[in-house]
PDB file of N, CA and C in Angstrom:
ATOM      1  N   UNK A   1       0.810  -1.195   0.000  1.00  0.00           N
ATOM      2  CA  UNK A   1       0.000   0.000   0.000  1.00  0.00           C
ATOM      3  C   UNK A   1       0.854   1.260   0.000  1.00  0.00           C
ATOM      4  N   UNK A   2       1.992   1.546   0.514  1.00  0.00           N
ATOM      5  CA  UNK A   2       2.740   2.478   1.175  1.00  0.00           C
ATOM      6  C   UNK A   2       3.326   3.332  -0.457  1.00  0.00           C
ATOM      7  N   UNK A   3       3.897   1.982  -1.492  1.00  0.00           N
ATOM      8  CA  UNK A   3       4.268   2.871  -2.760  1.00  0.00           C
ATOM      9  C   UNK A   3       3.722   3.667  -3.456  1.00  0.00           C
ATOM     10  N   UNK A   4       2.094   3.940  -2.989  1.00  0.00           N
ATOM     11  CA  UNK A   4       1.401   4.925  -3.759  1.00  0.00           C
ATOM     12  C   UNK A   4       1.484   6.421  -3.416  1.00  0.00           C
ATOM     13  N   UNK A   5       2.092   6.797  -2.011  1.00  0.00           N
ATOM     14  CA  UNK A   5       2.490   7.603  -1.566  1.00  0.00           C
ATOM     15  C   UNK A   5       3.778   8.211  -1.856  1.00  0.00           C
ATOM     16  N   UNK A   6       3.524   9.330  -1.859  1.00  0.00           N
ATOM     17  CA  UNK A   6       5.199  10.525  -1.735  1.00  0.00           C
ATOM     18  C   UNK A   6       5.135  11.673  -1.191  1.00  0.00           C
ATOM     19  N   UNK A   7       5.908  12.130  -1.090  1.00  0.00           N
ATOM     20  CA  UNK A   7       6.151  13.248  -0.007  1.00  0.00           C
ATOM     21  C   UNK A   7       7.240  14.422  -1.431  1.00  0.00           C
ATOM     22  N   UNK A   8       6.499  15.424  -1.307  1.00  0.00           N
ATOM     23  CA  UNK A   8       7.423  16.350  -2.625  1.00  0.00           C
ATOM     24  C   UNK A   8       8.050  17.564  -2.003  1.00  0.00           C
ATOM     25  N   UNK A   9       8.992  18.038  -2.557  1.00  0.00           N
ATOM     26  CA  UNK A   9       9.870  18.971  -1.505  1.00  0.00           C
ATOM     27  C   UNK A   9       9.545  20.271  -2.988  1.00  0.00           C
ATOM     28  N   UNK A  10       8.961  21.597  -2.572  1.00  0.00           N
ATOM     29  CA  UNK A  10       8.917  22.641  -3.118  1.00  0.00           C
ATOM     30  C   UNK A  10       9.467  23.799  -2.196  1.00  0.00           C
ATOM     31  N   UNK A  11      10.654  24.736  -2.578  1.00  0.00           N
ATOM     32  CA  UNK A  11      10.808  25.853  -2.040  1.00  0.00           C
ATOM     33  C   UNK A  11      10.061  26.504  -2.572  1.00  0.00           C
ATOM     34  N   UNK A  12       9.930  27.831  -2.106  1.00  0.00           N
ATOM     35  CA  UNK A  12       9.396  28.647  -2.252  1.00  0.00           C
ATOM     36  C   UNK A  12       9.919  30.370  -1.774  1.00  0.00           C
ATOM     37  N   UNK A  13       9.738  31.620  -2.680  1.00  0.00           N
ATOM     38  CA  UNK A  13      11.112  32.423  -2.346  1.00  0.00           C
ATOM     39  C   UNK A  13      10.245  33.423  -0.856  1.00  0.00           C
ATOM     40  N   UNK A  14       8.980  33.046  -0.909  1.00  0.00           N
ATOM     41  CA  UNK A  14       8.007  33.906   0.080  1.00  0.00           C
ATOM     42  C   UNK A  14       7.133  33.518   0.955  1.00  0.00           C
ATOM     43  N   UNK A  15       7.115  33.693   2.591  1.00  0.00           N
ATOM     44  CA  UNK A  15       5.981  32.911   2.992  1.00  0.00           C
ATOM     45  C   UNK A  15       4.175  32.946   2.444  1.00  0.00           C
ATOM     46  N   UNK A  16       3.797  33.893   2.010  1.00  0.00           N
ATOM     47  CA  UNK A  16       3.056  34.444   1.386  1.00  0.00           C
ATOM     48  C   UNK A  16       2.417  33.262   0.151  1.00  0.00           C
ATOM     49  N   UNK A  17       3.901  33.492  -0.746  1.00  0.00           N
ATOM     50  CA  UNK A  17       3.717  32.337  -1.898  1.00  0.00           C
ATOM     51  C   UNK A  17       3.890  31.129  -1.156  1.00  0.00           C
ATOM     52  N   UNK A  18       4.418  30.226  -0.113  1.00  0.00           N
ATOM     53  CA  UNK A  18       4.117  29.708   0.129  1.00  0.00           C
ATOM     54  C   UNK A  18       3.215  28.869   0.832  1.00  0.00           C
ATOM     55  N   UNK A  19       1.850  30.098   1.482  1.00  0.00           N
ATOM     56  CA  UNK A  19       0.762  29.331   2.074  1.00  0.00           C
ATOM     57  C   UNK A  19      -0.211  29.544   0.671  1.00  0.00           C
ATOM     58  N   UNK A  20      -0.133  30.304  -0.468  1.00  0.00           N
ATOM     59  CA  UNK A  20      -1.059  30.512  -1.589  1.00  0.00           C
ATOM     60  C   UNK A  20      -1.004  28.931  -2.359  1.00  0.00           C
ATOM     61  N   UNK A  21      -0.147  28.772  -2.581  1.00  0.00           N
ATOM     62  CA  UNK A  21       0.404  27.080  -3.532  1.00  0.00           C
ATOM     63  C   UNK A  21      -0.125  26.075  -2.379  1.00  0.00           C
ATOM     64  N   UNK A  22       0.363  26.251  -1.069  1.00  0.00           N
ATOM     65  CA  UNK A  22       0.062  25.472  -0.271  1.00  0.00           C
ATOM     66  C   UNK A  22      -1.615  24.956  -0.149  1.00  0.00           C
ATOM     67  N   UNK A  23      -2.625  26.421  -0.225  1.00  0.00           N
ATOM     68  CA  UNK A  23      -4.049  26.358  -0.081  1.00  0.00           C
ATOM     69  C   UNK A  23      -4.541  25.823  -1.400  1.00  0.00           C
ATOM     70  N   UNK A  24      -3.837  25.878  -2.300  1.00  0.00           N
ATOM     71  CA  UNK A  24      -4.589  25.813  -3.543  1.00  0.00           C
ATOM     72  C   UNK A  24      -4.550  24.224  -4.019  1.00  0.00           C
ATOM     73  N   UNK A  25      -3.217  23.917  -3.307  1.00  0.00           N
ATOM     74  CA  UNK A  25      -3.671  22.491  -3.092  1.00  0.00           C
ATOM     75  C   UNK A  25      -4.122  21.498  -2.604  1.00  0.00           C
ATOM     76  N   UNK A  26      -4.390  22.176  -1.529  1.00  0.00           N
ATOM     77  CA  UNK A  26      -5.368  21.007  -0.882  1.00  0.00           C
ATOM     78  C   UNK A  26      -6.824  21.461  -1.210  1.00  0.00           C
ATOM     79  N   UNK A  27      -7.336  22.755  -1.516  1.00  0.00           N
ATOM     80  CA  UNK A  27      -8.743  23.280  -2.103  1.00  0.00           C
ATOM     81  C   UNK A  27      -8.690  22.161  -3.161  1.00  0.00           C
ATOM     82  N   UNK A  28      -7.867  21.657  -4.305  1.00  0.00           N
ATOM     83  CA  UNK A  28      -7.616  20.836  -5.144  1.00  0.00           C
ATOM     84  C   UNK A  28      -7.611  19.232  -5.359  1.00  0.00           C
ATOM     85  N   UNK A  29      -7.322  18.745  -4.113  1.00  0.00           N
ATOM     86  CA  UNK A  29      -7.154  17.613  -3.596  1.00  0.00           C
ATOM     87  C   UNK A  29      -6.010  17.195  -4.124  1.00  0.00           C
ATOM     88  N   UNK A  30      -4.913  18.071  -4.180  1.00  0.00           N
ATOM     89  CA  UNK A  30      -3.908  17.280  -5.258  1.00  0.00           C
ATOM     90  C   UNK A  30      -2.926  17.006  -3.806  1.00  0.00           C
ATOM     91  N   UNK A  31      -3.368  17.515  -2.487  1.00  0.00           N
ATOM     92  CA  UNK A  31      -2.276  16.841  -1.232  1.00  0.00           C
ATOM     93  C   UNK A  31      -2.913  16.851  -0.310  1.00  0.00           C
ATOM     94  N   UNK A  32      -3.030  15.559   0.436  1.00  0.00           N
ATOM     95  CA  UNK A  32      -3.841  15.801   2.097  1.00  0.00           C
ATOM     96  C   UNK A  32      -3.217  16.517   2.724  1.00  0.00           C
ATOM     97  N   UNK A  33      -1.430  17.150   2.592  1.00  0.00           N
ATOM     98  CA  UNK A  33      -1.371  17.943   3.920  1.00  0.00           C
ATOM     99  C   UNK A  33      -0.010  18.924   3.373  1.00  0.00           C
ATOM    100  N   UNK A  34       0.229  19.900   3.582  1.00  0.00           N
ATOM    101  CA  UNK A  34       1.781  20.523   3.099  1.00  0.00           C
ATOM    102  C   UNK A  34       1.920  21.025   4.664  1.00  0.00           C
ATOM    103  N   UNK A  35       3.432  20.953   5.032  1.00  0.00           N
ATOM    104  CA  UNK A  35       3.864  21.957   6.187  1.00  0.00           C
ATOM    105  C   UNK A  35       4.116  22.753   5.147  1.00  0.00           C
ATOM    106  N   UNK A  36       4.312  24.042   6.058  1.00  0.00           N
ATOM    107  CA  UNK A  36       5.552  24.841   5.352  1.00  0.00           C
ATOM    108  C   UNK A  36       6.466  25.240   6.635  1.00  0.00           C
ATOM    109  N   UNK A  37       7.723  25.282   6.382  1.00  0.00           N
ATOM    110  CA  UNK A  37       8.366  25.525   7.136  1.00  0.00           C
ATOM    111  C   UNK A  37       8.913  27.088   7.402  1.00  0.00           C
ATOM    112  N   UNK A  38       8.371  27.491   8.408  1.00  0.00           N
ATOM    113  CA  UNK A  38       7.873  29.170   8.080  1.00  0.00           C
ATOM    114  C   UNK A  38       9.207  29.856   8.283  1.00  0.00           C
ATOM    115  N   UNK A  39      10.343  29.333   9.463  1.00  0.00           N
ATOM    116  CA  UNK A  39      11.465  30.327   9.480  1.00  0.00           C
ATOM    117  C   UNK A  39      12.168  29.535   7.510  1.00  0.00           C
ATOM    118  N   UNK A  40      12.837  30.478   7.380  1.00  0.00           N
ATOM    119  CA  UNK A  40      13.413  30.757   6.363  1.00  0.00           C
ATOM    120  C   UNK A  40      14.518  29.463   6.310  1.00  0.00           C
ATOM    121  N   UNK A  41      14.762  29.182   4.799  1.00  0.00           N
ATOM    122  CA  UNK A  41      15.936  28.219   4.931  1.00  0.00           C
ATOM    123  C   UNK A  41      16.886  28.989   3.954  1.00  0.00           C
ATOM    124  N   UNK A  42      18.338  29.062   3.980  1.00  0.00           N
ATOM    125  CA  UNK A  42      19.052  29.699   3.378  1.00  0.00           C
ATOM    126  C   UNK A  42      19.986  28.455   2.180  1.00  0.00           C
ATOM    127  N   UNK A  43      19.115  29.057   1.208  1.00  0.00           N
ATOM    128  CA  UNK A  43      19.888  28.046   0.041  1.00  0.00           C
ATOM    129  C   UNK A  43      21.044  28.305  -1.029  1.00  0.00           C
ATOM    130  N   UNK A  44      21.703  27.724  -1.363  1.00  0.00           N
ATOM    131  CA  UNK A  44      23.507  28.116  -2.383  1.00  0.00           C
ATOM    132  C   UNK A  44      22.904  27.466  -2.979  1.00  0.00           C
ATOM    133  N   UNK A  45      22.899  28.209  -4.478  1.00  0.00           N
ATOM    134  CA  UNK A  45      22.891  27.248  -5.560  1.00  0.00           C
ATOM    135  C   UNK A  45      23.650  28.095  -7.060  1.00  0.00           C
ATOM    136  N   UNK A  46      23.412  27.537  -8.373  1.00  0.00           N
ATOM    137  CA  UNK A  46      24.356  28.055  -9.274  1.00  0.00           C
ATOM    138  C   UNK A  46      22.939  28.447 -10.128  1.00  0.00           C
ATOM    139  N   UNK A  47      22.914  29.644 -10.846  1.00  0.00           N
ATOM    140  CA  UNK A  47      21.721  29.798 -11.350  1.00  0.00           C
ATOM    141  C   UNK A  47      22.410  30.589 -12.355  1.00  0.00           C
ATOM    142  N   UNK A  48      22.531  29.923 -13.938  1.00  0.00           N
ATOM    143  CA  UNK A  48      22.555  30.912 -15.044  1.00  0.00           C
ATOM    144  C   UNK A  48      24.299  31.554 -15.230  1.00  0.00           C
ATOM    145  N   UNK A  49      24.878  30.238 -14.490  1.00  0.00           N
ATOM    146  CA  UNK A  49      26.522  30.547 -14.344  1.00  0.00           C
ATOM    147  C   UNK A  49      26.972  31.338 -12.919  1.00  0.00           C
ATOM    148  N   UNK A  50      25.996  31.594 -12.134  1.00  0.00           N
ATOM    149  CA  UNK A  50      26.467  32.234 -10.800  1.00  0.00           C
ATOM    150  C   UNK A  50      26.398  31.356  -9.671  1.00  0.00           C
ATOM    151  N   UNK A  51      27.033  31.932  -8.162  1.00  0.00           N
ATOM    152  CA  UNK A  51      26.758  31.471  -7.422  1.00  0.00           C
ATOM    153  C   UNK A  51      25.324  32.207  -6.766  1.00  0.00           C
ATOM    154  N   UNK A  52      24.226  31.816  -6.601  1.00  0.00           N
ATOM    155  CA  UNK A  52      23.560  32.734  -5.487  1.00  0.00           C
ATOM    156  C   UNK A  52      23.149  31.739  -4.572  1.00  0.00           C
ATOM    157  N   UNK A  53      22.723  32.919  -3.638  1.00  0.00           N
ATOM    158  CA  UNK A  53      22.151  32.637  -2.172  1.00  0.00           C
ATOM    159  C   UNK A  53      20.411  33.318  -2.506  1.00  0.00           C
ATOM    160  N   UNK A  54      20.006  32.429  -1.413  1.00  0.00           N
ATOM    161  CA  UNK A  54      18.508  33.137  -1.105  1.00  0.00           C
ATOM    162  C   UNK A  54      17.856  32.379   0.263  1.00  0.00           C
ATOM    163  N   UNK A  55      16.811  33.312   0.589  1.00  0.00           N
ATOM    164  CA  UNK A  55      15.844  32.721   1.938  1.00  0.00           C
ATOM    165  C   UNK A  55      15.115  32.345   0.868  1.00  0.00           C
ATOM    166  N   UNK A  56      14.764  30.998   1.578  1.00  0.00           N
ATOM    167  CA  UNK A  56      13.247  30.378   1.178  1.00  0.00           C
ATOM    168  C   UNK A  56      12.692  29.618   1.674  1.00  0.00           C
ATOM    169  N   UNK A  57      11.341  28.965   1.977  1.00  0.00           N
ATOM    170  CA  UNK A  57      10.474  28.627   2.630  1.00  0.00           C
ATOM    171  C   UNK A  57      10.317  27.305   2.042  1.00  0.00           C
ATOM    172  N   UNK A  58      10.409  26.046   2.888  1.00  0.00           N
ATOM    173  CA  UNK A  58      10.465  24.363   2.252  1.00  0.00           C
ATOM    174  C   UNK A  58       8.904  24.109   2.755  1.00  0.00           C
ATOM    175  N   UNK A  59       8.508  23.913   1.720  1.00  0.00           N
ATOM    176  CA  UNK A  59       7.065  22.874   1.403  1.00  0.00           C
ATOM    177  C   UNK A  59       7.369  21.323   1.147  1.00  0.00           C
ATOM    178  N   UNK A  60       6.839  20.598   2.283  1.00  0.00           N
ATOM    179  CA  UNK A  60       6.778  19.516   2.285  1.00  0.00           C
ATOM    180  C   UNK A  60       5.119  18.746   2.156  1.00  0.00           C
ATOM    181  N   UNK A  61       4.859  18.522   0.657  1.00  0.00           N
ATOM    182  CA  UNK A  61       3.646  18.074   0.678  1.00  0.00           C
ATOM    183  C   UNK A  61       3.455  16.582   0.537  1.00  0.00           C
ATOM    184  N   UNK A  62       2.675  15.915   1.397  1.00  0.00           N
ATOM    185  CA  UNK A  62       2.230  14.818   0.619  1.00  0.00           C
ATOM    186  C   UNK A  62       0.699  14.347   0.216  1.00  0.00           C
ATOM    187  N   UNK A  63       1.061  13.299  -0.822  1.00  0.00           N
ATOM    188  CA  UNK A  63       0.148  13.143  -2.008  1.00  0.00           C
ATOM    189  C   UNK A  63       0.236  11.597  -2.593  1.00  0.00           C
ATOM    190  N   UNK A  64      -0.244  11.472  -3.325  1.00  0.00           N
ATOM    191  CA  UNK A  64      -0.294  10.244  -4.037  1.00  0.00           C
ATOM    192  C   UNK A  64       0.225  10.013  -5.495  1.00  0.00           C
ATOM    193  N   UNK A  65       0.873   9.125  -5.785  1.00  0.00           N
ATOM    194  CA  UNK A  65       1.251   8.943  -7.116  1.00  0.00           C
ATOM    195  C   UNK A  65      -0.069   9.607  -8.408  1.00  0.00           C
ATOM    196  N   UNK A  66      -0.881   9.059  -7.749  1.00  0.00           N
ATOM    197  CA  UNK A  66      -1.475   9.758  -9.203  1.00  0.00           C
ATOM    198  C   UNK A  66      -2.276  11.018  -9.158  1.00  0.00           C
ATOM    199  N   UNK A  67      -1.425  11.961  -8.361  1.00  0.00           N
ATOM    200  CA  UNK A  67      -2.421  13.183  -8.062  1.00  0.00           C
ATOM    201  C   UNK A  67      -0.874  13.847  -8.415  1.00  0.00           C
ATOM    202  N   UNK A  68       0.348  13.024  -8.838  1.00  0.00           N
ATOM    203  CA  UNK A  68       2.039  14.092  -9.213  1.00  0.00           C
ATOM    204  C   UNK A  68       1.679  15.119 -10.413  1.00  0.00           C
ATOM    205  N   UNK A  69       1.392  14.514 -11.305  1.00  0.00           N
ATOM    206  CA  UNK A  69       1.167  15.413 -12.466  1.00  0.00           C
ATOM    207  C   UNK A  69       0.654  16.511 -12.337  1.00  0.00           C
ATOM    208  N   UNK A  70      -0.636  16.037 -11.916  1.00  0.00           N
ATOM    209  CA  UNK A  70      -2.084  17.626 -11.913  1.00  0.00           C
ATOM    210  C   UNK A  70      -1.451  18.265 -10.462  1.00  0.00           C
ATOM    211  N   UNK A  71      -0.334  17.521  -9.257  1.00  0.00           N
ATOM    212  CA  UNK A  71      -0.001  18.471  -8.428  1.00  0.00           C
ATOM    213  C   UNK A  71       1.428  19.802  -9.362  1.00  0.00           C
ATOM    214  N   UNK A  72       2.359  18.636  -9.777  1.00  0.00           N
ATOM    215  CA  UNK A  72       3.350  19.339 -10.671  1.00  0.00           C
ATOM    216  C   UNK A  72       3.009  20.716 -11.049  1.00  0.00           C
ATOM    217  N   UNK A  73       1.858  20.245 -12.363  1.00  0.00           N
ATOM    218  CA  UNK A  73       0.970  21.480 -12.884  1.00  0.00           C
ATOM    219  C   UNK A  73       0.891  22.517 -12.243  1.00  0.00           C
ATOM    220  N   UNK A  74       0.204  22.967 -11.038  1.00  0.00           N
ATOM    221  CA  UNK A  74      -0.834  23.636 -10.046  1.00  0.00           C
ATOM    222  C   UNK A  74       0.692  24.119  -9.813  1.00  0.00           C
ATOM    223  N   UNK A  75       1.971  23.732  -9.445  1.00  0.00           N
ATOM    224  CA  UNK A  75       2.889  24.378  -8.524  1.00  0.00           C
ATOM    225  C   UNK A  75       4.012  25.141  -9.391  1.00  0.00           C
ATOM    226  N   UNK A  76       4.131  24.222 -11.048  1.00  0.00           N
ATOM    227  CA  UNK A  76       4.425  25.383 -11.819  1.00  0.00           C
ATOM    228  C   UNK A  76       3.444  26.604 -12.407  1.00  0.00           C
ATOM    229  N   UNK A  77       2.327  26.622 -12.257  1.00  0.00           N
ATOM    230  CA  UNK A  77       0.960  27.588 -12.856  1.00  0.00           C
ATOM    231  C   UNK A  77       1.588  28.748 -12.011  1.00  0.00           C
ATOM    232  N   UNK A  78       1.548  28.193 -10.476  1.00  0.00           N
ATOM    233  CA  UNK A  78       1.283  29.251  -9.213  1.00  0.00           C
ATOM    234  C   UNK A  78       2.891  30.014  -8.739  1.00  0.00           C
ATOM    235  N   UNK A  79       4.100  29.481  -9.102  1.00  0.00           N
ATOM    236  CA  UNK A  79       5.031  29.204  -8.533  1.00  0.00           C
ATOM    237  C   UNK A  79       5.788  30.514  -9.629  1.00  0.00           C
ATOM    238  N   UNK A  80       6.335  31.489  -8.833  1.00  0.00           N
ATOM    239  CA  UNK A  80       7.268  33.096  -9.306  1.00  0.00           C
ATOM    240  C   UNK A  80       8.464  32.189 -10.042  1.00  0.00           C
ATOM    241  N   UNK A  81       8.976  31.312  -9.705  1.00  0.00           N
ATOM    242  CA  UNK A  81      10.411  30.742  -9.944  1.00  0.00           C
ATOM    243  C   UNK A  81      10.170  30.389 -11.878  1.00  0.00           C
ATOM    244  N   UNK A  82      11.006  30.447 -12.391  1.00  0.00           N
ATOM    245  CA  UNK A  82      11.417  29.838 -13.941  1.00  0.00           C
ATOM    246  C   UNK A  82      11.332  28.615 -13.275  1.00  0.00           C
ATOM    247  N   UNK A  83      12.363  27.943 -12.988  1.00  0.00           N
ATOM    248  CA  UNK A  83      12.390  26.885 -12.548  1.00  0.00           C
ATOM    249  C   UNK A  83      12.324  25.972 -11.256  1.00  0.00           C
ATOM    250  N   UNK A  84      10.866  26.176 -10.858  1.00  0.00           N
ATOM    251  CA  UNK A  84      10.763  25.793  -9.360  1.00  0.00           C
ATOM    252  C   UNK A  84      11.542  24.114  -9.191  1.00  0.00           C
ATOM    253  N   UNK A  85      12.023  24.349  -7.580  1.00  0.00           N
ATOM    254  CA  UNK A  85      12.454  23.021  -6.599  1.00  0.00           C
ATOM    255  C   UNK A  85      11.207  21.990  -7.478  1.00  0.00           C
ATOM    256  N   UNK A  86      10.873  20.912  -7.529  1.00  0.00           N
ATOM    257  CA  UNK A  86       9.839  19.945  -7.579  1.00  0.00           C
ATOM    258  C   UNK A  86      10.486  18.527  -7.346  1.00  0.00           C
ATOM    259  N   UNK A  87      10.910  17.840  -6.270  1.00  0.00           N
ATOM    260  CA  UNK A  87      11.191  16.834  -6.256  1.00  0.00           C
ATOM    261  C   UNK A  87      10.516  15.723  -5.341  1.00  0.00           C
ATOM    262  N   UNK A  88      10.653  14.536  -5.787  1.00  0.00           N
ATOM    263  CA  UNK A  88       9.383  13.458  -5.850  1.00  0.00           C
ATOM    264  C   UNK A  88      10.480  12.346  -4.824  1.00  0.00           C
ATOM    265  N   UNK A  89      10.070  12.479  -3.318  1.00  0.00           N
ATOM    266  CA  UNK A  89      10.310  11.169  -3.218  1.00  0.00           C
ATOM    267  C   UNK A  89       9.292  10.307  -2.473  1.00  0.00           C
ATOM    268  N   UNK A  90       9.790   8.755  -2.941  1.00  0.00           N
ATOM    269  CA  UNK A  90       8.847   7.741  -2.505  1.00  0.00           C
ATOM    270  C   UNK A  90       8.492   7.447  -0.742  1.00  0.00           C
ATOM    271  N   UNK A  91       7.366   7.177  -0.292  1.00  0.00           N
ATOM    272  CA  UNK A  91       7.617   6.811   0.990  1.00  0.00           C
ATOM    273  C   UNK A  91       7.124   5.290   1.616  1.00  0.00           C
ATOM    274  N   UNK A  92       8.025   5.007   1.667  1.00  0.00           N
ATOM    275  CA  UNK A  92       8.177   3.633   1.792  1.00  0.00           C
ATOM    276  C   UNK A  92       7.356   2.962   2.710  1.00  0.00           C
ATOM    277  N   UNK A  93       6.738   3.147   3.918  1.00  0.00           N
ATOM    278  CA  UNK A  93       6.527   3.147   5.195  1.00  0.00           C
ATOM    279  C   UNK A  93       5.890   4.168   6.099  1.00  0.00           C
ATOM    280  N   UNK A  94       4.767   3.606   6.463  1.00  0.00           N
ATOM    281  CA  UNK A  94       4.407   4.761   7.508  1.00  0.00           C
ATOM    282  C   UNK A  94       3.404   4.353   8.560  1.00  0.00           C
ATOM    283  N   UNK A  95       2.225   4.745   9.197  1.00  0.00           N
ATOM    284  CA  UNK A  95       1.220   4.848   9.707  1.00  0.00           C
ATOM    285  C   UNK A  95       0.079   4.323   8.534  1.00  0.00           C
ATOM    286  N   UNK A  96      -0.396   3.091   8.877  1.00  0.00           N
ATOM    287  CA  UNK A  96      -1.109   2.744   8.013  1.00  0.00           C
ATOM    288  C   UNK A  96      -2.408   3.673   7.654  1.00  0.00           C
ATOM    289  N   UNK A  97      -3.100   4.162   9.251  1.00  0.00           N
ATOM    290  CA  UNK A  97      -3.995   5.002   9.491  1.00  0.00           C
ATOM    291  C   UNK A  97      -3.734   6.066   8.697  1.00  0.00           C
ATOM    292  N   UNK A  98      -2.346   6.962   9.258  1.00  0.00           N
ATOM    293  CA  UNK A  98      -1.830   8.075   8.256  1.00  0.00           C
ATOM    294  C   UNK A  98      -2.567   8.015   6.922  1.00  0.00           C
ATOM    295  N   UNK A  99      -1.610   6.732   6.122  1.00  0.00           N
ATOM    296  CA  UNK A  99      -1.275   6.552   4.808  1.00  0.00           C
ATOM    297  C   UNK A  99      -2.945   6.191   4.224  1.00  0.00           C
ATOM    298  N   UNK A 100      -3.686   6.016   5.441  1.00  0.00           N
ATOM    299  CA  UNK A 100      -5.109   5.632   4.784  1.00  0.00           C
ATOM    300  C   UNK A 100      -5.769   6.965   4.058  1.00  0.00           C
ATOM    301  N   UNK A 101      -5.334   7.805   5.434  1.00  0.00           N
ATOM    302  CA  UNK A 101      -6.098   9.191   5.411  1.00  0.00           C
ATOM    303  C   UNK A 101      -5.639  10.483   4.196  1.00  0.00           C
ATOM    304  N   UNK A 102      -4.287   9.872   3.721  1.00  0.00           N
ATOM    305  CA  UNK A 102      -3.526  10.638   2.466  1.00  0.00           C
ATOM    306  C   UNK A 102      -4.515  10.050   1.901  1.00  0.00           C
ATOM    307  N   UNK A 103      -4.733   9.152   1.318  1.00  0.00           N
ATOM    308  CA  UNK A 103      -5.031   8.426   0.081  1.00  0.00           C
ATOM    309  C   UNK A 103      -6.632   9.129   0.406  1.00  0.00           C
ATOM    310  N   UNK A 104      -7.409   9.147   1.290  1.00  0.00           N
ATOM    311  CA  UNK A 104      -8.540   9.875   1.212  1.00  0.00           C
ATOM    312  C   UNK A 104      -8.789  11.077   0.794  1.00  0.00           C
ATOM    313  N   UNK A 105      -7.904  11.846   1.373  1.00  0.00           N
ATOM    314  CA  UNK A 105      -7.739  13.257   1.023  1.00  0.00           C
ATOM    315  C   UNK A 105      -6.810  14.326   0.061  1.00  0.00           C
ATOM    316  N   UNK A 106      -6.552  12.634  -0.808  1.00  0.00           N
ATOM    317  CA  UNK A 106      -6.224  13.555  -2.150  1.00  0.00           C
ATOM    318  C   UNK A 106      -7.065  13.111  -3.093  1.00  0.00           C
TER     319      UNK A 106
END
């Protein structure tokens, strides 16, 4: 039961933008639940041949395999970034109850 589940990691450069993406997906059913992690996380990365830095806000949503796509969609539609964070991982294991109640509420 557990492989139908994932957990997707989206930054985000604003808390703002990140409770808007956050609401719009669960209004959507495309995730039973996102934190966001409201103090700021400070990220290095190389963008366009540079080094930069930035604050940004980690969205941890989870969802179900077949709600990735139409969630994908919804977070590039909503999402300021060219190229938003979107990464997919599997969750192997959990709270069966939990994992019941994802699968309901997406």
């Amino acid at each position: 039961m557990s492989t139908q589940f994932r957990l997707v990691l989206v930054t985000c450069s604003s808390l703002p933008q990140a409770r808007k993406i956050s609401r719009a997906l669960i209004q959507k059913h495309l995730a039973a639940c996102v934190n966001i992690h409201v103090a700021p996380l400070e990220s290095i990365y190389r963008w366009k041949g540079k080094i930069e830095t930035a604050r940004e806000h980690l969205l941890l949503i989870k969802t179900t395999t077949r709600r990735l796509k139409s969630l994908e969609r919804e977070v590039l539609r909503l999402h300021s970034y060219e190229t938003p964070e979107f990464l997919v991982l599997p969750i192997s294991s959990g709270s069966q109850a939990y994992l019941r109640w994802v699968r309901q509420n997406t």
